[in-house]
Each structure stands twice: as structure tokens, then as C-alpha cells.
Protein backbone atom coordinates (compact mmCIF):
# COMPACT_ATOMS: atom_id res chain seq x y z
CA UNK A 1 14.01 -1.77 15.51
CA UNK A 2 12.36 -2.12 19.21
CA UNK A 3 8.48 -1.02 19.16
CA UNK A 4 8.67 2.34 20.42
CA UNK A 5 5.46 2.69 21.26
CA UNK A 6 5.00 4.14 24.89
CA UNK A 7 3.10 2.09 27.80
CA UNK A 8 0.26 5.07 27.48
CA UNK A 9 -0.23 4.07 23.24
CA UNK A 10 0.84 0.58 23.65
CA UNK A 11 -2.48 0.09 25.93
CA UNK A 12 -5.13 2.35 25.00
CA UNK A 13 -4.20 0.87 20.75
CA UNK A 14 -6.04 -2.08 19.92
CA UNK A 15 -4.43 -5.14 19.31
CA UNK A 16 -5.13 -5.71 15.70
CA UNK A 17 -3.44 -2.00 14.92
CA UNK A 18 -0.52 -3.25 17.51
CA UNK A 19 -0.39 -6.24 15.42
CA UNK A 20 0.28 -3.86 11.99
CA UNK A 21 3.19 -1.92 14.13
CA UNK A 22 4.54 -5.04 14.90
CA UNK A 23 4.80 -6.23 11.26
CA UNK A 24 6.70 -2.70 10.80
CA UNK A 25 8.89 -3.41 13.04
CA UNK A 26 9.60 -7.24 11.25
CA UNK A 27 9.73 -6.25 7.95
CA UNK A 28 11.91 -2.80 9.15
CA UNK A 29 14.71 -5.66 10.42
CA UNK A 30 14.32 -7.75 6.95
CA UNK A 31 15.11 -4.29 5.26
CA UNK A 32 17.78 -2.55 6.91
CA UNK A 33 19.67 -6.24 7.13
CA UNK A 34 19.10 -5.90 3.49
CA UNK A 35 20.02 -2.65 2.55
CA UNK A 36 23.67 -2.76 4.30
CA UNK A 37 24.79 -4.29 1.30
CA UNK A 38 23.74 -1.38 -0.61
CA UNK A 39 25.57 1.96 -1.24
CA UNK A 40 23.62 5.17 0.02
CA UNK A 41 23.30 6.32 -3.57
CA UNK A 42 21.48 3.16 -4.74
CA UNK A 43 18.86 3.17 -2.12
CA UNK A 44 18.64 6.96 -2.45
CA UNK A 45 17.45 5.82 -6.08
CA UNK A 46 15.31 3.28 -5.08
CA UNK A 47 13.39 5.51 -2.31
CA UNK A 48 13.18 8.96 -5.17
CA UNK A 49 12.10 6.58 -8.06
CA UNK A 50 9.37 4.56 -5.70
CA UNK A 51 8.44 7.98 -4.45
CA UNK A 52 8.11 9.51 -8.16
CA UNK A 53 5.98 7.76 -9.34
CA UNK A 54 3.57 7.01 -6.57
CA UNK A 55 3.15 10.84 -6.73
CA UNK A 56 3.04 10.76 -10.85
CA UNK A 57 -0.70 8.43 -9.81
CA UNK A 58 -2.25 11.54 -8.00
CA UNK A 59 -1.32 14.00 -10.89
CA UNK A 60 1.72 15.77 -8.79
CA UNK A 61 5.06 16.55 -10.07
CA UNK A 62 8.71 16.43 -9.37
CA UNK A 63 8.07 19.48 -6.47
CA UNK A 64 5.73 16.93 -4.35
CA UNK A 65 8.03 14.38 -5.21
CA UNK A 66 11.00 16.34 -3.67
CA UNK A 67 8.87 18.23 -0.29
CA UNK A 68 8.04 14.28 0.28
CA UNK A 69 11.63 13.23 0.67
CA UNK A 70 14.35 14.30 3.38
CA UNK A 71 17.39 14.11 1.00
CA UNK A 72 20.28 12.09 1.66
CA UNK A 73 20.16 12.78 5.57
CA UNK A 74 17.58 10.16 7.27
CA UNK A 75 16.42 12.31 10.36
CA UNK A 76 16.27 15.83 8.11
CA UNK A 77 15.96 19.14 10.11
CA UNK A 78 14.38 19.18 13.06
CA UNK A 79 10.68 19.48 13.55
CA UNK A 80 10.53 22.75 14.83
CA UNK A 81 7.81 25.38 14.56
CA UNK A 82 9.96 27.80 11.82
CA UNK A 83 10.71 24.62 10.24
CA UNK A 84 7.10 23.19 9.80
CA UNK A 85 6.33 26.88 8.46
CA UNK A 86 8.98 26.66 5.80
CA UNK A 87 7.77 23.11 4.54
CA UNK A 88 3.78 24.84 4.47
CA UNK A 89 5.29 27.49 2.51
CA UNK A 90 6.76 25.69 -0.16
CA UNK A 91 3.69 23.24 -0.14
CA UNK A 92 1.56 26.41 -0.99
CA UNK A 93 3.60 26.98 -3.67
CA UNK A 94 3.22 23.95 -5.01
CA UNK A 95 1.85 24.63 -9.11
CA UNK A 96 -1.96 23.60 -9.79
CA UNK A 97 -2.41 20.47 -11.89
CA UNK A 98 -4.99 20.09 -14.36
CA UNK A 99 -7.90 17.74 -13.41
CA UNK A 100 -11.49 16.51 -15.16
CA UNK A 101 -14.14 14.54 -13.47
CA UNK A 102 -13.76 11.17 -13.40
CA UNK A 103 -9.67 11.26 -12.73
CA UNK A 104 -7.88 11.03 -9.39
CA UNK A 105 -6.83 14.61 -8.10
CA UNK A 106 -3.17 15.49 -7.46
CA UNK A 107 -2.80 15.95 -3.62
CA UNK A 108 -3.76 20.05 -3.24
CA UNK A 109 -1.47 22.54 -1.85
CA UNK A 110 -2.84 24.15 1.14
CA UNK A 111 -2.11 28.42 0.40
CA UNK A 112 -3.15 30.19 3.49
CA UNK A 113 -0.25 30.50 5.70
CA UNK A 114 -0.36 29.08 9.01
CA UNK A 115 -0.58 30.38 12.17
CA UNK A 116 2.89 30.30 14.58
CA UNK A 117 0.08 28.93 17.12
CA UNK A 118 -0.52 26.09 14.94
CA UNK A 119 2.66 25.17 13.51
CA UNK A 120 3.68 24.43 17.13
CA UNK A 121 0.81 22.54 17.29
CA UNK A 122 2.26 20.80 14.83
CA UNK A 123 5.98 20.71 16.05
CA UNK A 124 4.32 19.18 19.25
CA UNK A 125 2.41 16.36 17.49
CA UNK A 126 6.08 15.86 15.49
CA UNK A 127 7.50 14.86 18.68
CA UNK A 128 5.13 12.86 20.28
CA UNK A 129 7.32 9.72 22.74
CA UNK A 130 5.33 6.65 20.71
CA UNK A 131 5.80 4.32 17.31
CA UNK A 132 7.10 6.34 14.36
CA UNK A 133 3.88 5.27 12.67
CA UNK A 134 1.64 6.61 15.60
CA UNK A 135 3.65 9.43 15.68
CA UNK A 136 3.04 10.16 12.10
CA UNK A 137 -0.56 9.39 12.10
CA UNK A 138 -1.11 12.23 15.27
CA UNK A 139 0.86 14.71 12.85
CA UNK A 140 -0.71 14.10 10.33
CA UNK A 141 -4.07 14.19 12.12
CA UNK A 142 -3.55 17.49 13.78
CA UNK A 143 -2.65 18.56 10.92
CA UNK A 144 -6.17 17.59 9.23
CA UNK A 145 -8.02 19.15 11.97
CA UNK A 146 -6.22 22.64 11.61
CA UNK A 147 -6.85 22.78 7.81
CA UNK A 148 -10.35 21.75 8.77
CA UNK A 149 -10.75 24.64 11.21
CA UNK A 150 -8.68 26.86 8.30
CA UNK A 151 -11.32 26.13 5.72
CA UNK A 152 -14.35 25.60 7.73
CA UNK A 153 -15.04 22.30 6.18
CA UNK A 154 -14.06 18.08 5.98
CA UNK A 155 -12.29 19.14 2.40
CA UNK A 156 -9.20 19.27 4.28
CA UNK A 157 -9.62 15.23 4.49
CA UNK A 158 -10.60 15.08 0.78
CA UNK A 159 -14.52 14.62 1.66
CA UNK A 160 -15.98 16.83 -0.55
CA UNK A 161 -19.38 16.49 -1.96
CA UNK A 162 -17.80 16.28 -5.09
CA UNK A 163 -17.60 12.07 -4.90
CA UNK A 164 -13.60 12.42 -5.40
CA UNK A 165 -10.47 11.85 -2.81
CA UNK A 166 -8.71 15.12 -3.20
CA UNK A 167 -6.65 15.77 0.15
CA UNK A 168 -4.21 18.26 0.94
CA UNK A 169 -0.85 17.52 0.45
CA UNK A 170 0.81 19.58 3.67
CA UNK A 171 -0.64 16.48 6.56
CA UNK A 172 1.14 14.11 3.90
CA UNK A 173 4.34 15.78 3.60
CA UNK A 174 4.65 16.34 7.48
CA UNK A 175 3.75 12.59 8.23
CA UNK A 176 6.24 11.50 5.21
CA UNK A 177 9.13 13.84 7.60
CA UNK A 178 8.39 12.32 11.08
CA UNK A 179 8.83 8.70 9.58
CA UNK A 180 12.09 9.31 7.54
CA UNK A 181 13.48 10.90 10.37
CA UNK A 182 12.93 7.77 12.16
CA UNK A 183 14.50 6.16 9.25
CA UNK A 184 11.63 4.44 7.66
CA UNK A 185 10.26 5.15 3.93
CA UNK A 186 8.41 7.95 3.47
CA UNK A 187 4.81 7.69 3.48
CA UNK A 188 3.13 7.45 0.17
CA UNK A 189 -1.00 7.74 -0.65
CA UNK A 190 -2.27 4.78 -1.77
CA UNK A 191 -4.88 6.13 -4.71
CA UNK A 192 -6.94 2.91 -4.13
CA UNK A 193 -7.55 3.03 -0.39
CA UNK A 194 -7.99 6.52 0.91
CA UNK A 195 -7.05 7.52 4.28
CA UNK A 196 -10.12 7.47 6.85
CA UNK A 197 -10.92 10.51 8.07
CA UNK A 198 -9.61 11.31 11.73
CA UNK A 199 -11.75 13.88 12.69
CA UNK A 200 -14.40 12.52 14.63
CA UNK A 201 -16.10 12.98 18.10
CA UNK A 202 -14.79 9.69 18.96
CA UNK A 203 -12.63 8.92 21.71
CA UNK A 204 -8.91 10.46 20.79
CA UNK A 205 -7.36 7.25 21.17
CA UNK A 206 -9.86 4.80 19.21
CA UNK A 207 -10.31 7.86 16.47
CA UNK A 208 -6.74 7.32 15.72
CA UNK A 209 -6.59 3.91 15.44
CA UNK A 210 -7.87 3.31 11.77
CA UNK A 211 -5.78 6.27 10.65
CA UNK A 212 -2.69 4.49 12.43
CA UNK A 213 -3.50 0.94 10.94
CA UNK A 214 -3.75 2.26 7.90
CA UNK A 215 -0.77 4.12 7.47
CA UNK A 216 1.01 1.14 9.11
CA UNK A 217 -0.21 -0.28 5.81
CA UNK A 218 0.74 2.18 3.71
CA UNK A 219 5.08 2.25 5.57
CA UNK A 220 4.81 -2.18 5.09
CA UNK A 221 4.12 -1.28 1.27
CA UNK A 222 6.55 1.29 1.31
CA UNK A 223 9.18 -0.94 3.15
CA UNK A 224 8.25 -3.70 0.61
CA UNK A 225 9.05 -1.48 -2.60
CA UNK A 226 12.16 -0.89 -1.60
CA UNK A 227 13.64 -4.29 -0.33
CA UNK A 228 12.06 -5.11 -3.32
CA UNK A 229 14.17 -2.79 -5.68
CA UNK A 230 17.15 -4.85 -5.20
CA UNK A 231 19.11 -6.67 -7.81
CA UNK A 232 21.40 -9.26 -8.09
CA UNK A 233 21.78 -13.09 -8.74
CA UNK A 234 18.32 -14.62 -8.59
CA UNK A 235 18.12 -19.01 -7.66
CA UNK A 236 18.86 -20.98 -10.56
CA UNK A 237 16.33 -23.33 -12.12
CA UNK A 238 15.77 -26.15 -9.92
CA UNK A 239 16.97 -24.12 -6.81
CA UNK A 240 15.10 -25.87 -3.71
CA UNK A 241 11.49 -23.52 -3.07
CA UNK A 242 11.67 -22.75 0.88
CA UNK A 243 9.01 -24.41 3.00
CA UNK A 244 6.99 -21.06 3.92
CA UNK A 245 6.67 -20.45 0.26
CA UNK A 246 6.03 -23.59 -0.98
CA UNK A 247 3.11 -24.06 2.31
CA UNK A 248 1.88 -20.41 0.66
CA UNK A 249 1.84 -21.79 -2.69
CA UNK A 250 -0.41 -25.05 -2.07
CA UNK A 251 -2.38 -23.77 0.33
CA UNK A 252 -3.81 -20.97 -2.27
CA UNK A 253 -3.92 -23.23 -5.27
CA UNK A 254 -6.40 -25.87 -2.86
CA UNK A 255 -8.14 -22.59 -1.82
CA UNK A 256 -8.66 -21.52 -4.96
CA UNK A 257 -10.11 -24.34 -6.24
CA UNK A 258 -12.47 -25.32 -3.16
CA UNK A 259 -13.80 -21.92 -4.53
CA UNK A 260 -14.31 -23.48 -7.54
CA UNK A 261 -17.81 -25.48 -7.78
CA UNK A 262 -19.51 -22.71 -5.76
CA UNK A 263 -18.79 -20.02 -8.39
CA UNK A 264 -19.30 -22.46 -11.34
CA UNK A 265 -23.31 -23.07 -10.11
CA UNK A 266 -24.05 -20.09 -9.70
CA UNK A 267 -22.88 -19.22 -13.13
CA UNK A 268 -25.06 -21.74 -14.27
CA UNK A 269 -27.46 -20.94 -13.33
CA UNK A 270 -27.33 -17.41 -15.29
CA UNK A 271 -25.98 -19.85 -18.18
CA UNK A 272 -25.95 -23.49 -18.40
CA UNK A 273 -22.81 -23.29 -20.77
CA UNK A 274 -20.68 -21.47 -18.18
CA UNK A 275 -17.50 -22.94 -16.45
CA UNK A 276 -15.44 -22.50 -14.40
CA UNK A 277 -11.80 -24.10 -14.17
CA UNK A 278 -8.19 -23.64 -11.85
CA UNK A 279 -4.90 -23.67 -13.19
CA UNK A 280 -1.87 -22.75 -12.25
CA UNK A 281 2.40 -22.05 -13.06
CA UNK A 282 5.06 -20.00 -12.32
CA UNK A 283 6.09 -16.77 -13.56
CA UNK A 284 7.48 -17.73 -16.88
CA UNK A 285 4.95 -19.88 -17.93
CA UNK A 286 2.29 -17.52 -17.12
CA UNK A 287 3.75 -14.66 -19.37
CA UNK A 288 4.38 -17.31 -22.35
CA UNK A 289 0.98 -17.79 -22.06
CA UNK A 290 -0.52 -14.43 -21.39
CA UNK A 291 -1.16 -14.30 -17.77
CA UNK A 292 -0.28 -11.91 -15.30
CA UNK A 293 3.01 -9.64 -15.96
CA UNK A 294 2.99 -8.12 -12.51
CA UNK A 295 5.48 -5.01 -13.43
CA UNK A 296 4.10 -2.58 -10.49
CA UNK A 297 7.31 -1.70 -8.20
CA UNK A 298 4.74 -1.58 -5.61
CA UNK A 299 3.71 -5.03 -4.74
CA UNK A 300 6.46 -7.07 -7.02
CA UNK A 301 10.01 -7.24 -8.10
CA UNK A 302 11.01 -6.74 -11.63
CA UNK A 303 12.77 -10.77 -12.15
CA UNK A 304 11.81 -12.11 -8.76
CA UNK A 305 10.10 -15.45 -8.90
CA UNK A 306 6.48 -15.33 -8.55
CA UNK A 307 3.77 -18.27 -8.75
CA UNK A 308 0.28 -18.00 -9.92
CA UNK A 309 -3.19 -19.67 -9.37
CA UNK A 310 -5.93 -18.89 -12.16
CA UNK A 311 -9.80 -19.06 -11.52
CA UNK A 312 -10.71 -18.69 -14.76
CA UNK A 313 -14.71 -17.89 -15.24
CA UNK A 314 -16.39 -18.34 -18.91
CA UNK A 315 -20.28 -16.85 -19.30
CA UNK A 316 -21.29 -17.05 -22.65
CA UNK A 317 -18.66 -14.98 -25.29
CA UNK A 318 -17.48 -13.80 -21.58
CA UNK A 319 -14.31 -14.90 -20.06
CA UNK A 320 -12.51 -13.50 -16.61
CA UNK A 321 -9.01 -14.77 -15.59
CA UNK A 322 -8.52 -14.09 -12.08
CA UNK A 323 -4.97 -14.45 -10.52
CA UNK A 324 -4.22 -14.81 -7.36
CA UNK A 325 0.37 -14.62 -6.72
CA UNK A 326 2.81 -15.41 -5.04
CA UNK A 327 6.16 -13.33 -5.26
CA UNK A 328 9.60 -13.26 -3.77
CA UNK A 329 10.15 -9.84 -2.51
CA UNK A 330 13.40 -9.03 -3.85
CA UNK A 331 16.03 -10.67 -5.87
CA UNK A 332 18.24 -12.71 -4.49
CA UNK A 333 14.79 -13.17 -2.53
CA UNK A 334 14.69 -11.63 1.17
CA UNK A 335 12.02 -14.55 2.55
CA UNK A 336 9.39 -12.06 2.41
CA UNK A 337 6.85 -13.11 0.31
CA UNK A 338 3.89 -10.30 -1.34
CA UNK A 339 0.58 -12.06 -1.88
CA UNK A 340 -1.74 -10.77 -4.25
CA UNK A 341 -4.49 -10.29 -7.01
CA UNK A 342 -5.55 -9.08 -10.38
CA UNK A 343 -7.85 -9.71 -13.37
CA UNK A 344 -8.25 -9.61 -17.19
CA UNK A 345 -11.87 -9.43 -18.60
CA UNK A 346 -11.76 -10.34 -21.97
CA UNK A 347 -15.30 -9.33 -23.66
CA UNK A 348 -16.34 -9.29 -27.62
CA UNK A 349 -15.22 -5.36 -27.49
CA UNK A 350 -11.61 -5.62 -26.04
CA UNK A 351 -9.90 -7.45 -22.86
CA UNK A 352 -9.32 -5.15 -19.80
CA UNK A 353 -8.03 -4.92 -16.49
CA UNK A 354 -10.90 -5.39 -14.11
CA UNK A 355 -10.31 -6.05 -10.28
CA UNK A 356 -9.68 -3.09 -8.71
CA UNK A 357 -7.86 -3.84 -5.52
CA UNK A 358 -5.52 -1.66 -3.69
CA UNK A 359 -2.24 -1.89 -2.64
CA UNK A 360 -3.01 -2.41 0.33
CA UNK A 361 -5.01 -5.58 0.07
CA UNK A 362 -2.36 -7.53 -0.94
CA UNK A 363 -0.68 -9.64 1.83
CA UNK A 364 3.10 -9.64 3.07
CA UNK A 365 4.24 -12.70 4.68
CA UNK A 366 6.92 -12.60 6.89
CA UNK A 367 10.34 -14.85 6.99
CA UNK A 368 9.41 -15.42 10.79
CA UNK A 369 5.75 -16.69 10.01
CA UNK A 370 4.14 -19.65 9.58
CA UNK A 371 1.68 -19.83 6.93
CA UNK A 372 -0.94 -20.15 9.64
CA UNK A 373 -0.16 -17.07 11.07
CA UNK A 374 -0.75 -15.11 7.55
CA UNK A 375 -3.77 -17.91 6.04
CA UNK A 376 -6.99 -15.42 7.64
CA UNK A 377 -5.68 -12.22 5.55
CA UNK A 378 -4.41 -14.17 2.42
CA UNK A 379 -8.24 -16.34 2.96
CA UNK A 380 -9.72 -12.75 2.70
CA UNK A 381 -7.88 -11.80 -0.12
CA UNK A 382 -9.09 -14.84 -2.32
CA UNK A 383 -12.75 -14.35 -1.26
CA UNK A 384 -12.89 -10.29 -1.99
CA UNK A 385 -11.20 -11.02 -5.47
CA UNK A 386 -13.50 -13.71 -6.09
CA UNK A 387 -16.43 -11.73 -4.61
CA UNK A 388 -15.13 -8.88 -7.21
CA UNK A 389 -14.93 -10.93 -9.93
CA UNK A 390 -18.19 -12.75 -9.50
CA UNK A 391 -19.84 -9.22 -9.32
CA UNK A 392 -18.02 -7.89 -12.70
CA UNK A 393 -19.08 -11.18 -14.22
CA UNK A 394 -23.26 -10.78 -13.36
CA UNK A 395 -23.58 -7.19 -13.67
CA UNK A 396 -22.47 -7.38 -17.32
């Protein structure tokens, strides 16, 4: 798919958030190459299960999960103003779900009906001539800032005072409908990495920005979990390792341990008997010996190769195993390759998950890159987790 952003977006956008639409637009062509080979049905599957339970996280049910998808038509019904009023009214009848402190919230119906002023509004933003992503994030936007205006308040953009992301669910169902019917995924919250808040007395075009970057996130994950949900025959053993991956693969396992010697001093210093030491495998040998089992549909594919580097940190009766991986997207793989992290915390009272990083801090690199092009964000990647780890380590 061509950029379709128009010359007016295109140059008021800056050109790290044209940079994100641009990886759309790659990883778009990797996927609909893909999914030609692929009965309607199947990826119908794929995009309802992915969908399901990325709305299961938030606490929402089968009624989200169905207002969030078209059906089997890609474009849907047109964005017109009766239309948009029809989708608010079944989002307001959307049941209440149970929630405590201390749990995510399930994205909140909004139940005052809207005005036929605004849900032109709306129809208008629907249709704007730009990227399907900006295009989704002005929907979505607007619609923010007329819930805002509706409630008298930010809680519209889940900013309560109440410390917890709860945001409506009516400027994510719209946004999720502009992008399928530009045949892309639909757009689904990532509950790691809220959305940043677009109303702001900031110019219109730099206010949007963020909220467009991030969202371009959001459709690359998206895009991602579902070339990923194919199946069929992976490489044999001893299959030849492409170049890109095998450049990925080195490149973090020398990273990784250049980290090394750093972290181990200044874990000595809290405890002369701490280490720190690097190893590393591939899928299999990880699992036999209890690494990572990366299972999330998300970021990797269920029997896709994947290769893993371990900074493993020791403080006293303390020990945290952090994983940095490498994974085929897809199996056969596509030659897009998801980079990311996770750790296990193993303490005298139990072993846990620790390193809480989102979906979208993980990496995707590209069949068209080189591993230069990709090295800054997967660089980052290793330092945060190592930055996270360090921190979970010292504060215990």
C-alpha cells in the first residue's frame, strides 16, 4: 500500500512519526503478500481470536470484542453520521464489568447519546484525505474531545485522579472502523502503554503527532499478530539462518554482554558475592532448560524459531534472568523478525515475572532492513530492560 498521507499531513508530521507510517506501510505489503495464501475464514479467525483476547486484558467481553470488528466485509458501512450514532448506541449498551483497585479497567461505555452535531463531527474526522493511521488518530481524537466537553472533564482520556487508565471505549471502536475499512487490523489498546492524551493547547498538528505514532505502534503490533498466526511447514534443523537474522542475533548477544561488567560492579558493590554472567540458545534449548516460553500471540508465533540472549544477575539468595529474543514472525517465517524482552525473578518466596514492558517496546525488523537501520531501537530496548532489571534488583 502507497502512503496516503496528503502533501498538507505529510509536511506539517514529523519525521520520526512519518518514519512509523512508513513501517505500516512495509509490514502492510509483508502481510497482505502473506495472507493471499489464506482463505477469508482463516484470517477472519486469526483477526476475532487476536482481537478477543486483547479485549479479555481490559476486563471487556465478547460485545467489545464484536463493536471492534467490521465482520467479514473489510471497508464495513460507511462512516456516516446515522451510522456513527448506531455504533455509540450499542457502545452505551455495552454491560458494566466488575473492577477493584489495583486491576486494569475494561474500556467504559460512554451512555449519553450524542448529539447529530457531533456525530458529523465525527463522520467528518472519519473521512479525513490522509494515512489510515492519521485518519484514525483525528477520529479518534475528536472523538476524545467531544466526550471531554460531554463530561466536563479529561476522564474521557482515562486521566482520572483515580491513578488508573480507564478510557472510553466509543474513540476506540470508531478508530478500530476507519482502519479496517482501509483494510488494516483493527486497532487494539495496548494495557501497558496508554494512549497520550490529545487534548492539549498545542498546535493541532504537533498535538496529534504522539497520538498518531503511537497508534502507528499499536496497527505494526496488530499487523504482526496476525502474519504471525500463520501455520505451516517451519525450516528443518540445519536450515541455513538468513543474514538479517543471523546480523540481529550477534549483534544482541555482543550487546548484551558489553553490558555485562558494568552491571556486575555495581552489584558489587551492594554485594561482593554478586555476578553477573551471558548466555545464550535457541528456542528449544531455552525451554529444556527453563527459559523464556514466549506463548503471547502478540509479539511471537506459537512454533516459530526464536533465539535468546540471557543476562543473568545473582545478589545474594537473589537471582534475575533477563532475556532479550529474537523471533521469526510467522511460520514458514515471513523475514520479519519481533525483537524483544522479559524477566524471571526468582527470590527465597517464589520466582515471578518481573519486567514489565509493553508491547510496544518490542522491536519489528523489517525483510527490507539492514540491521543498522533497526540497531538504535533494538540498542534502546536492551538498555531499558537492563535499566529495569537493575532497578528490581536494588530496590529489593
Amino acid at each position: 500500500m502507497d502512503s496516503q498521507l496528503g502533501d498538507t499531513a505529510w509536511g506539517t508530521l514529523p519525521e520520526r512519526v512519518r518514519e512509523d507510517l512508513r513501517d505500516v506501510d512495509r509490514l502492510r505489503a509483508v502481510w497482505a503478500a502473506q495472507r493471499q495464501g489464506h482463505p477469508l475464514d482463516v484470517r477472519g479467525a486469526a483477526r476475532r481470536e487476536l482481537t478477543r483476547d486483547r479485549v479479555r486484558e481490559w476486563g471487556g467481553g465478547p460485545e467489545l470484542t464484536e463493536l471492534l470488528l467490521t465482520g467479514a466485509s473489510a471497508s464495513g458501512e460507511p462512516m456516516t453520521g446515522p451510522h456513527i450514532a448506531a455504533l455509540a448506541g450499542r457502545v452505551a449498551a455495552l454491560p458494566e464489568t466488575e473492577w477493584t483497585p489495583g486491576t486494569r479497567r475494561a474500556l467504559r461505555p460512554f451512555r449519553t447519546a450524542l448529539s447529530t452535531e457531533h456525530t458529523l463531527d465525527l463522520a467528518r474526522a472519519a473521512v479525513v484525505p490522509a494515512h489510515p493511521v492519521v485518519r484514525a488518530a483525528h477520529t479518534y481524537a475528536e472523538c476524545v474531545r467531544i466526550l471531554t466537553e460531554a463530561t466536563g472533564g479529561p476522564e474521557a482520556t482515562g486521566e482520572g485522579g483515580d491513578g488508573f487508565d480507564a478510557p472510553w471505549a466509543l474513540p476506540w471502536v470508531l478508530a478500530s472502523r476507519v482502519l479496517q475499512r482501509a483494510d488494516l487490523p483493527p486497532l487494539l489498546l495496548d494495557p501497558g502503554c496508554p494512549p497520550p492524551g490529545p487534548c492539549t493547547k498545542q498546535d493541532p498538528e504537533e498535538r496529534l503527532a504522539p497520538l498518531v505514532s503511537h497508534m502507528a505502534r499499536l496497527v505494526t503490533g496488530a499487523l504482526r499478530g496476525e502474519l504471525g498466526w500463520a501455520r505451516g511447514d517451519r525450516p528443518g534443523a540445519g536450515a541455513p539462518v538468513p543474514p538479517l537474522t543471523a546480523v540481529t542475533r550477534r549483534r544482541v548477544l555482543d550487546y548484551v554482554r558489553s553490558r555485562r561488567d558494568p552491571v556486575a560492579l555495581i552489584l558489587r558493590a551492594l554485594d561482593p558475592g554478586a555476578s553477573a554472567t551471558v548466555s545464550s540458545g535457541d528456542g528449544g534449548a531455552a525451554t529444556a532448560r527453563g527459559g523464556p516460553e514466549p506463548l503471547d500471540r502478540a509479539l511471537f508465533t506459537p512454533g516459530a524459531a526464536y533465539w535468546w540472549t540471557c543476562l543473568e544477575l545473582v545478589v545474594g539468595d537473589t537471582s534475575l534472568s533477563l532475556y532479550v529474543l529474537v523471533q521469526d514472525v510467522g511460520s514458514p517465517p515471513s523475514g520479519v523478525l519481533a525483537v524483544t524482552a522479559n524477566a524471571r525473578l526468582v527470590t527465597p518466596e517464589g520466582d515471578r515475572e518481573t519486567l514489565e514492558m509493553s508491547r510496544s517496546d518490542s522491536v519489528t525488523v523489517m525483510p527490507t532492513d539492514c540491521v543498522d537501520d533497526r540497531w538504535p531501537q533494538v540498542r534502546d530496548l536492551v538498555d531499558e530492560a537492563v535499566s529495569r532489571s537493575m532497578n528490581e534488583l536494588t530496590r529489593l
